[in-house]
C-alpha atoms as a PDB file:
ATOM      1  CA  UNK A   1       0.000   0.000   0.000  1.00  0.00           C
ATOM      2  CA  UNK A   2       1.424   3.681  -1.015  1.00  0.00           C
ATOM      3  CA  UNK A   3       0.010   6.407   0.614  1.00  0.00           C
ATOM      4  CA  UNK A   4       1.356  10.077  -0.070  1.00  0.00           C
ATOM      5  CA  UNK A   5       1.094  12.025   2.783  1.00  0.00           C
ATOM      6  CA  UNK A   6       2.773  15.142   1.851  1.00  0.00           C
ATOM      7  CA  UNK A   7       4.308  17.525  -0.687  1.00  0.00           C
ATOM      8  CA  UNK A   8       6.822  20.385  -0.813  1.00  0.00           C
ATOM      9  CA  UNK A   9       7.062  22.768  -3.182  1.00  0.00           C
ATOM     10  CA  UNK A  10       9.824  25.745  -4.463  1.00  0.00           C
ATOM     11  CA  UNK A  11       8.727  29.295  -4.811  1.00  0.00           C
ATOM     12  CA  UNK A  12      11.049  32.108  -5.137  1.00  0.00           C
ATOM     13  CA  UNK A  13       9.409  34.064  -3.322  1.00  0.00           C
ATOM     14  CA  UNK A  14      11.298  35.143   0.040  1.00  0.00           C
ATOM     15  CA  UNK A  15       9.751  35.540   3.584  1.00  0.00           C
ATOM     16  CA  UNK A  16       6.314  36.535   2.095  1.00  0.00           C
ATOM     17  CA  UNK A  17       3.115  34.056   2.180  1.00  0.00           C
ATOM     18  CA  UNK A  18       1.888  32.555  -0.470  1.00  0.00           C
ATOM     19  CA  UNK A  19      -1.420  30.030  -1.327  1.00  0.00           C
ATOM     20  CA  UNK A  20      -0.731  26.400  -2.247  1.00  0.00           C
ATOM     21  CA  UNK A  21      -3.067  24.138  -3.657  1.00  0.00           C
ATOM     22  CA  UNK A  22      -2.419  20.759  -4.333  1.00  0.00           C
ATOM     23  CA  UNK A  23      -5.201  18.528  -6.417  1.00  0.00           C
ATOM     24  CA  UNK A  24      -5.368  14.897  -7.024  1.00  0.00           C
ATOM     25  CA  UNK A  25      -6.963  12.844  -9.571  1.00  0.00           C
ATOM     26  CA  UNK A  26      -7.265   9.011  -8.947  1.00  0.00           C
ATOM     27  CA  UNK A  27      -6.540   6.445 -11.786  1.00  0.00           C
ATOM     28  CA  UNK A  28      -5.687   9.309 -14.127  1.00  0.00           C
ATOM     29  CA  UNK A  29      -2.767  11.239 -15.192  1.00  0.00           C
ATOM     30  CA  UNK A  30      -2.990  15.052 -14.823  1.00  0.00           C
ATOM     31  CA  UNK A  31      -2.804  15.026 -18.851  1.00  0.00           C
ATOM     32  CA  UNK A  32      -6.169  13.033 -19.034  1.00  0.00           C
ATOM     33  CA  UNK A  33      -7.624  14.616 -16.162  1.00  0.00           C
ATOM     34  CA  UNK A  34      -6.456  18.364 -17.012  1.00  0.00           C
ATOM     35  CA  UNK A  35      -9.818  19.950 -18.438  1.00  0.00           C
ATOM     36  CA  UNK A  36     -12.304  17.396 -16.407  1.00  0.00           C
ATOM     37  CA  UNK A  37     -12.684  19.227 -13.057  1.00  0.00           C
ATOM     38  CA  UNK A  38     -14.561  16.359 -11.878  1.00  0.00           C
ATOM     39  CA  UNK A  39     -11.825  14.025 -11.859  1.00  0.00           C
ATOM     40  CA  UNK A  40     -10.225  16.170  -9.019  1.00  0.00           C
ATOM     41  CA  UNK A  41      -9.849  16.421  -5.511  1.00  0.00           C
ATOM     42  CA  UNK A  42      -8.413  18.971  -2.949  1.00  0.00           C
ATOM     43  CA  UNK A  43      -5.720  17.956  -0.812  1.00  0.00           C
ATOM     44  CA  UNK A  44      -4.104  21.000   0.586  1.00  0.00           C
ATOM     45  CA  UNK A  45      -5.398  24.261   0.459  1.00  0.00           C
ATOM     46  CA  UNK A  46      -2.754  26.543   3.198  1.00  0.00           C
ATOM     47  CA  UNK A  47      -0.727  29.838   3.310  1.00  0.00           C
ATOM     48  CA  UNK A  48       2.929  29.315   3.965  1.00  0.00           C
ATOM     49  CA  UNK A  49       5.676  31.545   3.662  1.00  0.00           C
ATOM     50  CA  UNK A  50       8.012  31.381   0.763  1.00  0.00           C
ATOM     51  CA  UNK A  51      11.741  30.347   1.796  1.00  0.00           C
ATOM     52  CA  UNK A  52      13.356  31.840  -2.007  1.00  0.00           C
ATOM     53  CA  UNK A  53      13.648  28.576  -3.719  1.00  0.00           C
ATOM     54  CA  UNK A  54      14.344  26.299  -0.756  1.00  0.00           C
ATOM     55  CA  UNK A  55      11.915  23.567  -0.636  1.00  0.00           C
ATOM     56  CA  UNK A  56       8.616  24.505   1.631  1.00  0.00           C
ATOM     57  CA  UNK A  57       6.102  21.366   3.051  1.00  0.00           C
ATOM     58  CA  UNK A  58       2.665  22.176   2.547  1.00  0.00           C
ATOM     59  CA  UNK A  59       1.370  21.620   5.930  1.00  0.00           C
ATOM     60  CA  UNK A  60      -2.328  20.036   6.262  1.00  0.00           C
ATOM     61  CA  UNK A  61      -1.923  17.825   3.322  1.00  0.00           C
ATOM     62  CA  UNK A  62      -4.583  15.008   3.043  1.00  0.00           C
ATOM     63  CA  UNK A  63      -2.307  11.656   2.962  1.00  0.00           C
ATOM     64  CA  UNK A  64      -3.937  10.335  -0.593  1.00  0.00           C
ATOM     65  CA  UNK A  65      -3.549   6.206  -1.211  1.00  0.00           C
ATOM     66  CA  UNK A  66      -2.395   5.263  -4.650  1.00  0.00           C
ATOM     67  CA  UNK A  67      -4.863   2.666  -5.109  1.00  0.00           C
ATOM     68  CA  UNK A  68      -4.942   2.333  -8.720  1.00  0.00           C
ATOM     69  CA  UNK A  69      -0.666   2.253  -9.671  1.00  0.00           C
ATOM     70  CA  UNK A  70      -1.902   6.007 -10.969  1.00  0.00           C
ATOM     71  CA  UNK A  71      -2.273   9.167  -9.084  1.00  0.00           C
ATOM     72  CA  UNK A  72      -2.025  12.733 -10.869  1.00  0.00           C
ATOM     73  CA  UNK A  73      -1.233  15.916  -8.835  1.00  0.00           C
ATOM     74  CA  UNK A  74      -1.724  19.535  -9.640  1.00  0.00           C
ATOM     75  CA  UNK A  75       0.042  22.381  -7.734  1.00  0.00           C
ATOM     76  CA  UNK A  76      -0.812  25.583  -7.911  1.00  0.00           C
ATOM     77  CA  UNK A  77      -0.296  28.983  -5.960  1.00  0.00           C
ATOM     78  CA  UNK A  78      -2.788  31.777  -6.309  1.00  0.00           C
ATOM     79  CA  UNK A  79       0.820  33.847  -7.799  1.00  0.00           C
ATOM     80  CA  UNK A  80       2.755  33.019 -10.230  1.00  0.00           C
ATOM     81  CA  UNK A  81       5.682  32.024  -8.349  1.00  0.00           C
ATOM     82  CA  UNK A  82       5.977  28.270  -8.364  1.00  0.00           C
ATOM     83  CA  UNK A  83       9.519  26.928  -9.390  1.00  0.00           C
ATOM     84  CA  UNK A  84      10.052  23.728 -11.122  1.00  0.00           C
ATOM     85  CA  UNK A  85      12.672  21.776 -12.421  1.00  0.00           C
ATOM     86  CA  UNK A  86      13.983  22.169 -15.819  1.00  0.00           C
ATOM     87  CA  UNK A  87      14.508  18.723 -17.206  1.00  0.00           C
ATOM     88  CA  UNK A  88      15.119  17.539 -20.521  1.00  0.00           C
ATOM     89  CA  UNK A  89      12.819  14.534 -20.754  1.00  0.00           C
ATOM     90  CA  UNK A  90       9.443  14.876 -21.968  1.00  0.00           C
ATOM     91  CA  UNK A  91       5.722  14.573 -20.252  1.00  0.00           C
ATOM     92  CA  UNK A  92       5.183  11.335 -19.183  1.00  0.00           C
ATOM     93  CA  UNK A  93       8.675   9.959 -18.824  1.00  0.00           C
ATOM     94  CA  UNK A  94      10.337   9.161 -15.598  1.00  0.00           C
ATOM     95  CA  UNK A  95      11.761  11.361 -13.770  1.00  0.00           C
ATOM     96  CA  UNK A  96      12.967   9.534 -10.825  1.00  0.00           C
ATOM     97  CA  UNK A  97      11.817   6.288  -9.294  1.00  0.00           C
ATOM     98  CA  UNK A  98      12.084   3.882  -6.423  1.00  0.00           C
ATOM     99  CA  UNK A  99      11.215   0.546  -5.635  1.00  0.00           C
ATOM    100  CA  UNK A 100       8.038   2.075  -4.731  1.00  0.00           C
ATOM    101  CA  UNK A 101       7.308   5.115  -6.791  1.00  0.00           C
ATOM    102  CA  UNK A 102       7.857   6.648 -10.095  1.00  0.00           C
ATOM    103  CA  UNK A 103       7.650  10.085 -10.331  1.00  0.00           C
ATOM    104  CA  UNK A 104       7.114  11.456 -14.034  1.00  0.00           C
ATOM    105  CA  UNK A 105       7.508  14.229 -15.692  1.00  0.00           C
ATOM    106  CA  UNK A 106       4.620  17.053 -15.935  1.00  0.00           C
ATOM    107  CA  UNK A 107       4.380  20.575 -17.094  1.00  0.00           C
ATOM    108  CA  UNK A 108       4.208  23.781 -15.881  1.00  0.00           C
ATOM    109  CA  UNK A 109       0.889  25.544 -17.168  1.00  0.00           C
ATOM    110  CA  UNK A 110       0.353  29.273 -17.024  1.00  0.00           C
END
């Protein structure tokens, strides 16, 4: 049994608060679930402050059980100041794995 039970994120954004959101969709990728609203559930919703690219937990984040082998996650603050990784290996490849886990790649929208 998997269960995620929490996320950090990068902003650069220094010593000020910002929104997080993270989604999940069950059983779906975020490509397949991206424009179906239904397919999604909130699993954090809190203000944190911004550590300038250091990585930042999103506290109160709803553990979420990979029951299917697929689990899609959107993150989003209400600024644009999300940081990602620059990788090049294109949507849907691995990114980094486990015995456990693979994380794959996904895009940045907006």
């Amino acid at each position: 049994k998997l269960v995620i039970t929490g996320m950090d994120i990068h902003t650069d954004v220094l010593h000020r608060e910002v929104t997080a959101e993270i989604w999940t969709a069950e059983g779906i990728s975020y490509t397949d679930a991206m424009f179906d609203l239904a397919q999604w559930r909130l699993v954090a919703n809190h203000t944190l402050t911004g550590q300038g690219g250091d990585p930042v937990s999103v506290p109160n984040f709803l553990a979420t059980e990979v029951r299917s082998g697929i689990q899609g996650f959107y993150v989003t603050l209400k600024m644009p100041d999300l940081r990602y990784t620059i990788t090049n290996k294109q949507v849907g490849e691995v990114f980094a794995k486990n015995d456990d886990v693979e994380i794959r790649v996904g895009a940045g929208v907006g």
